[in-house]
N, C-alpha and C. Protein backbone atom coordinates (compact mmCIF):
# COMPACT_ATOMS: atom_id res chain seq x y z
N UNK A 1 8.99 29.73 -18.47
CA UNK A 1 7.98 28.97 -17.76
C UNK A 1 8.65 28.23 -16.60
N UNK A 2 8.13 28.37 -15.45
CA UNK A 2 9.10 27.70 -14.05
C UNK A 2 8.37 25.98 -14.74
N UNK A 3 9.96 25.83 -14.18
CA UNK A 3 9.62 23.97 -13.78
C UNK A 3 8.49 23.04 -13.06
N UNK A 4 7.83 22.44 -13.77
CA UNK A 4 6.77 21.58 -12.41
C UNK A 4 7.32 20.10 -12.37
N UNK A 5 7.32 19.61 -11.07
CA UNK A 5 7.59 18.33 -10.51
C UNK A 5 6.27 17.83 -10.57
N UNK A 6 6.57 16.08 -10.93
CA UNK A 6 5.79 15.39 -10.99
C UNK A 6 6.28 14.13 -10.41
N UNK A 7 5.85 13.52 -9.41
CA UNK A 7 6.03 12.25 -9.20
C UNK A 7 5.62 11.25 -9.87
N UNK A 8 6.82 10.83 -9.73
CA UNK A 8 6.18 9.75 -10.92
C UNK A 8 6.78 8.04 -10.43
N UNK A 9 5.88 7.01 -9.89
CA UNK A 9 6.45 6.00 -8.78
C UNK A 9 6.15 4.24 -9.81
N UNK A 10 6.24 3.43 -9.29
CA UNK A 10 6.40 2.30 -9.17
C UNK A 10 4.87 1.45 -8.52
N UNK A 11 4.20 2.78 -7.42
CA UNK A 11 3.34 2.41 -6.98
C UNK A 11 2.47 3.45 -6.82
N UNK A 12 1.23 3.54 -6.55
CA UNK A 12 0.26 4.35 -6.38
C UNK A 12 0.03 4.98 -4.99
N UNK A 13 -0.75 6.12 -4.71
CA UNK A 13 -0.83 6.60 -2.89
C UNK A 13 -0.03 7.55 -2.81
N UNK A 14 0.93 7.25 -1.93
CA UNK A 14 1.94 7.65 -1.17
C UNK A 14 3.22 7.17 -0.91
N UNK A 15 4.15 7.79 -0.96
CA UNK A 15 5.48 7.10 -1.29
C UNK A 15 6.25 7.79 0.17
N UNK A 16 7.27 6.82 0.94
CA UNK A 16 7.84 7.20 1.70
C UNK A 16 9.18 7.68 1.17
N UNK A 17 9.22 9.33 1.66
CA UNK A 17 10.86 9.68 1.29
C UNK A 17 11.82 9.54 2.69
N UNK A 18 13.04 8.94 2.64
CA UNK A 18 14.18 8.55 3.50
C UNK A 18 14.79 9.29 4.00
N UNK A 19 15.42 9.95 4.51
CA UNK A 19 16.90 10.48 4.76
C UNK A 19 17.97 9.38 5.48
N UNK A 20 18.98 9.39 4.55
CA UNK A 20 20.04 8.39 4.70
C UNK A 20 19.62 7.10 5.00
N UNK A 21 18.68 7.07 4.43
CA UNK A 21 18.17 5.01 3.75
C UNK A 21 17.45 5.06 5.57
N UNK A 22 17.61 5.57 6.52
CA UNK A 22 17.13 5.20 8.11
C UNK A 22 16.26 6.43 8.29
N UNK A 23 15.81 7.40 8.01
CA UNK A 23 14.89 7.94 8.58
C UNK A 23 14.23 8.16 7.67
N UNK A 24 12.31 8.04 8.44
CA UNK A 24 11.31 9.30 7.40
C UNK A 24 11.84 10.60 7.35
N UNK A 25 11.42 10.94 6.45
CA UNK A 25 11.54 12.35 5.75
C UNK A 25 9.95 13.00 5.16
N UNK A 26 9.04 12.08 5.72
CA UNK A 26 7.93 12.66 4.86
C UNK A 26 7.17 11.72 4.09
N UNK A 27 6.20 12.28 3.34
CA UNK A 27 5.55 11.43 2.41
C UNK A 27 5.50 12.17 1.13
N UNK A 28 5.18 11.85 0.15
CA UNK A 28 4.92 12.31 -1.49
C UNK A 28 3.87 11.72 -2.06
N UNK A 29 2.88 12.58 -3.06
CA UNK A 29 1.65 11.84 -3.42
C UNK A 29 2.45 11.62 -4.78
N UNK A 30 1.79 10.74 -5.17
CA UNK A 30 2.16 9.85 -6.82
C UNK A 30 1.40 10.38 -7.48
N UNK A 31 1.91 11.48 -8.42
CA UNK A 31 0.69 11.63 -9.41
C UNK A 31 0.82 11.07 -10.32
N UNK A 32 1.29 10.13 -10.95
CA UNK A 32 1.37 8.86 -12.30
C UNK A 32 2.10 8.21 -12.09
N UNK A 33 1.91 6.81 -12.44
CA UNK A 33 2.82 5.15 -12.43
C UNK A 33 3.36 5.23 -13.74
N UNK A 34 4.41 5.07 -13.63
CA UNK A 34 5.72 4.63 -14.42
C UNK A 34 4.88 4.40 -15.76
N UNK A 35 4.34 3.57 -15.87
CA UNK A 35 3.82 2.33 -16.62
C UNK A 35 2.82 3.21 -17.55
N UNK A 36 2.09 4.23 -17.15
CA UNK A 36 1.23 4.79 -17.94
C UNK A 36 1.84 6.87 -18.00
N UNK A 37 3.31 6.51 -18.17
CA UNK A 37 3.84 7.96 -18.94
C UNK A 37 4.55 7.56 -19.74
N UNK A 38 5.08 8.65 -20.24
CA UNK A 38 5.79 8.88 -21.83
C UNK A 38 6.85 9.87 -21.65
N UNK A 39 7.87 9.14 -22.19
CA UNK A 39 8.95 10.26 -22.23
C UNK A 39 8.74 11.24 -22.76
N UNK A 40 8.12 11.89 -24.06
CA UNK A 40 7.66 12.83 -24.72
C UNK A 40 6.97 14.16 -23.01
N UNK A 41 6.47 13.34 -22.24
CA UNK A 41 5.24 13.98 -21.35
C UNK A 41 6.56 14.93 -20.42
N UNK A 42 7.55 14.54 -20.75
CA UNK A 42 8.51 15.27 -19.85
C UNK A 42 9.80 15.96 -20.72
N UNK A 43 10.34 16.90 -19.62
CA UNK A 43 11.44 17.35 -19.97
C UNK A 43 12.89 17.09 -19.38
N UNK A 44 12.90 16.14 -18.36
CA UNK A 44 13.74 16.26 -17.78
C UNK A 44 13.79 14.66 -16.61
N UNK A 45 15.04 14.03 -16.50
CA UNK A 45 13.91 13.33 -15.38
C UNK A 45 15.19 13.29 -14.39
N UNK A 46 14.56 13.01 -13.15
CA UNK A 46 15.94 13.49 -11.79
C UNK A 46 15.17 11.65 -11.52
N UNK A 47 16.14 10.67 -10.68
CA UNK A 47 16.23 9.75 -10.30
C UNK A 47 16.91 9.88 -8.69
N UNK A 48 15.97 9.38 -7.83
CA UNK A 48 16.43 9.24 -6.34
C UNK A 48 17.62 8.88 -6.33
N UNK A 49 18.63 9.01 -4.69
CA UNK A 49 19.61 8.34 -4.32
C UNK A 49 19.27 7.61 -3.20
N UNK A 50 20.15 7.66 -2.39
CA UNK A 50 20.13 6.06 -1.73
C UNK A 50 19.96 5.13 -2.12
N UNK A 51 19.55 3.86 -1.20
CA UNK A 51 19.84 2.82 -1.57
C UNK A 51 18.67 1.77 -1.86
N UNK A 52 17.42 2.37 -0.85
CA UNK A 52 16.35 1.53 -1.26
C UNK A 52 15.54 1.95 -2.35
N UNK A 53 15.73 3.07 -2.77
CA UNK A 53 14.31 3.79 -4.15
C UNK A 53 15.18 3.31 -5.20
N UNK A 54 16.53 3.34 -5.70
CA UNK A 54 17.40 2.69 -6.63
C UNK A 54 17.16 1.16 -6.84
N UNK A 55 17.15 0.41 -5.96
CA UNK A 55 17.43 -0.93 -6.00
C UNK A 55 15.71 -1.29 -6.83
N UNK A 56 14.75 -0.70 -5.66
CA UNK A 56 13.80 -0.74 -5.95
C UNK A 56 13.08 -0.75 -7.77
N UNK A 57 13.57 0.20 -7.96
CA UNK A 57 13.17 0.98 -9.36
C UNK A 57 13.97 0.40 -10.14
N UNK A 58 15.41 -0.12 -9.70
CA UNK A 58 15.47 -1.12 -11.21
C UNK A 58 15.13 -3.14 -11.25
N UNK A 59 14.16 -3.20 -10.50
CA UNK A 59 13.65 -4.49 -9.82
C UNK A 59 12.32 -4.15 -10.42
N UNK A 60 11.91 -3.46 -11.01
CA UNK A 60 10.42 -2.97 -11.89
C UNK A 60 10.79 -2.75 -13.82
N UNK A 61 10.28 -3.83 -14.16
CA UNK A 61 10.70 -3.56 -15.80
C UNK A 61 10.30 -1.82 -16.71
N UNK A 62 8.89 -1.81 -16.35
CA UNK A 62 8.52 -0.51 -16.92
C UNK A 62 9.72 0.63 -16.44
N UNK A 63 9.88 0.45 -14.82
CA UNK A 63 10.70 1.81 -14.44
C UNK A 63 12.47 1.79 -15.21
N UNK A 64 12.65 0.78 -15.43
CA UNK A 64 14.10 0.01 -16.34
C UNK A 64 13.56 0.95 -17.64
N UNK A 65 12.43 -0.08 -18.37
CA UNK A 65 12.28 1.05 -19.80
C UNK A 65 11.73 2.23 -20.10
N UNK A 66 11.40 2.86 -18.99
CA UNK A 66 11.19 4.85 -18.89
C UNK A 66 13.12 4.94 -19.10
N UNK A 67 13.71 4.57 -17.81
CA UNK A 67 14.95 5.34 -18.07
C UNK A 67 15.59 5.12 -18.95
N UNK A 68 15.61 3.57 -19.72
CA UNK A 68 16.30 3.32 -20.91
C UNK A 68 16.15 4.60 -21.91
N UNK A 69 14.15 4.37 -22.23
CA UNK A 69 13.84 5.37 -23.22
C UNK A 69 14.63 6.81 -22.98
N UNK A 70 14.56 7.19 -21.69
CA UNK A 70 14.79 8.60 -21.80
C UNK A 70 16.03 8.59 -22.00
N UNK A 71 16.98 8.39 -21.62
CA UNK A 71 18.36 8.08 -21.58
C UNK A 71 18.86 8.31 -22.80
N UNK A 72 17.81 7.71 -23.67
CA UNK A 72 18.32 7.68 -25.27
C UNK A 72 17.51 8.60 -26.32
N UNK A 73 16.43 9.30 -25.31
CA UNK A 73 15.87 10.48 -26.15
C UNK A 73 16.92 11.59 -25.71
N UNK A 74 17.70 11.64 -25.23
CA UNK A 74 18.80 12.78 -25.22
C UNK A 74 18.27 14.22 -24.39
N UNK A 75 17.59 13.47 -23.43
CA UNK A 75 16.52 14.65 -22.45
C UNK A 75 17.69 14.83 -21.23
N UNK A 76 17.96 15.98 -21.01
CA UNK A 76 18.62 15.67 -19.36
C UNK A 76 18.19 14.46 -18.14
N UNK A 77 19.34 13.85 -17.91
CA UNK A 77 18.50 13.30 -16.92
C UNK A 77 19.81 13.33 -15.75
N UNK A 78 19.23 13.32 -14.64
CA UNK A 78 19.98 13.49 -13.27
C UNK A 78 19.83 12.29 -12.32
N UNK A 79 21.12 12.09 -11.53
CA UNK A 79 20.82 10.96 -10.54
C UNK A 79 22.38 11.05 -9.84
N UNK A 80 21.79 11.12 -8.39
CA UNK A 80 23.18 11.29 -7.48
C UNK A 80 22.93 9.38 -6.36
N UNK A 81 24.37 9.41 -5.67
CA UNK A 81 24.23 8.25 -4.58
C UNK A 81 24.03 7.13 -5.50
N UNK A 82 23.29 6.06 -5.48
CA UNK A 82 22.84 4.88 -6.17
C UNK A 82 22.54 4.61 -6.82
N UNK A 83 21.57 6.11 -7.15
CA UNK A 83 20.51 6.33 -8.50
C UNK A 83 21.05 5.64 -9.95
N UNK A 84 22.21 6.08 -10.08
CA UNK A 84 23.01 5.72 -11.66
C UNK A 84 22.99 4.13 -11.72
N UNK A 85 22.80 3.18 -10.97
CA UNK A 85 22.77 1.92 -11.03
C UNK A 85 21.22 1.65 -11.84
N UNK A 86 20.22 2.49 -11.99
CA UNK A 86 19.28 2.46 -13.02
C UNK A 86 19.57 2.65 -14.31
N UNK A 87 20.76 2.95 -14.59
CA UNK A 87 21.57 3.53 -15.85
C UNK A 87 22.42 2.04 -16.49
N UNK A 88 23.01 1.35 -15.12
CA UNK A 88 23.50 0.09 -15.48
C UNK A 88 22.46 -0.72 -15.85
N UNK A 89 21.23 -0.73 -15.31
CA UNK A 89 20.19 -1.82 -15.50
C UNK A 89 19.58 -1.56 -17.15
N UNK A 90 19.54 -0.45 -16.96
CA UNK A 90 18.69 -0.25 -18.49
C UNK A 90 19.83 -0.06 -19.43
N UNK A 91 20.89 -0.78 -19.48
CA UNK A 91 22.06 -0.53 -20.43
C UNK A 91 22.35 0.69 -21.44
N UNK A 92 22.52 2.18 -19.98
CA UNK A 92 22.49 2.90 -20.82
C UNK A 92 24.08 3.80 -20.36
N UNK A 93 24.29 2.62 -19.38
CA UNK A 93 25.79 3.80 -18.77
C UNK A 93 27.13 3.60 -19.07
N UNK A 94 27.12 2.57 -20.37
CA UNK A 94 28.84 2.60 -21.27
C UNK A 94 28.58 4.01 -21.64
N UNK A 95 30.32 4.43 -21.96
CA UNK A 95 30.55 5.64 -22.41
C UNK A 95 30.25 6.44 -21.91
N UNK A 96 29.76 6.67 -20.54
CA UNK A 96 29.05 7.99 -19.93
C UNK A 96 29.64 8.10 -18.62
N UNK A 97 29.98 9.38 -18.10
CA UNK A 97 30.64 9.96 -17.06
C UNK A 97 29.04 9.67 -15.80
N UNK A 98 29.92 8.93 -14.93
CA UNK A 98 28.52 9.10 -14.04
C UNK A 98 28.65 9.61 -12.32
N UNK A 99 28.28 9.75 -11.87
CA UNK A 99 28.69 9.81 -10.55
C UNK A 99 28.02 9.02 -9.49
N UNK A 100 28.72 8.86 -8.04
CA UNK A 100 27.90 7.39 -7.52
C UNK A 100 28.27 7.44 -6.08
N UNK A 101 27.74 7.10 -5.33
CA UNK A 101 28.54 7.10 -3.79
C UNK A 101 29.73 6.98 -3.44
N UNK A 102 30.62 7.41 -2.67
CA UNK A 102 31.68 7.24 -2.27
C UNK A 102 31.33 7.05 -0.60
N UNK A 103 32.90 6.22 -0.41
CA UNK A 103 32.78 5.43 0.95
C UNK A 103 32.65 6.60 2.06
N UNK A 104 32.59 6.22 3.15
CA UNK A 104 32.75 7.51 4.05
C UNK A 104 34.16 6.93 4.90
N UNK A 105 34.19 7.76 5.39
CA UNK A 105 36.24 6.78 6.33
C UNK A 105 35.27 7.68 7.69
């Protein structure tokens, strides 16, 4: 069965996507708020990078206890750039290999 994406936001509408934290990239419709899914409802969950959808999303309690939950239902979950700082918030990133921005020279 192919994969389906679901957005899943903080807020309702339309969500602005970035490229490199300074440009639009587009828009995305929200098809469900944080607050009214279930880890069960998924298989998988990918977490933005940069710097403003990270900061953002762990500054929202529900979006803190989706990733906690999932984190600890043992579902894949993915997150490049900043993203893993949702991993620190929901105290789920002792013991775990993570990956995270590096500087640029």
């Amino acid at each position: 069965m192919p994969a389906r994406t679901v957005v899943v936001s903080i807020t309702s509408g339309e969500i602005q996507a970035r490229n490199h934290d300074l440009e639009d990239a587009g828009t995305f419709a929200v098809d469900q708020l944080v607050g009214a899914v279930a880890v069960d409802d998924f298989e998988a969950l990918l977490l933005p990078g940069g710097t403003v959808n990270p900061d953002k999303l762990r500054m929202e309690p529900a979006a803190v206890r989706f990733v906690r939950n999932f984190v600890q239902s043992g579902k894949p979950v993915a997150s490049i750039c900043h993203g893993p700082w949702n991993f620190v918030e929901a105290d789920v990133a002792r013991g775990r290999r993570l990956t995270g921005a590096a500087g640029r020279a």
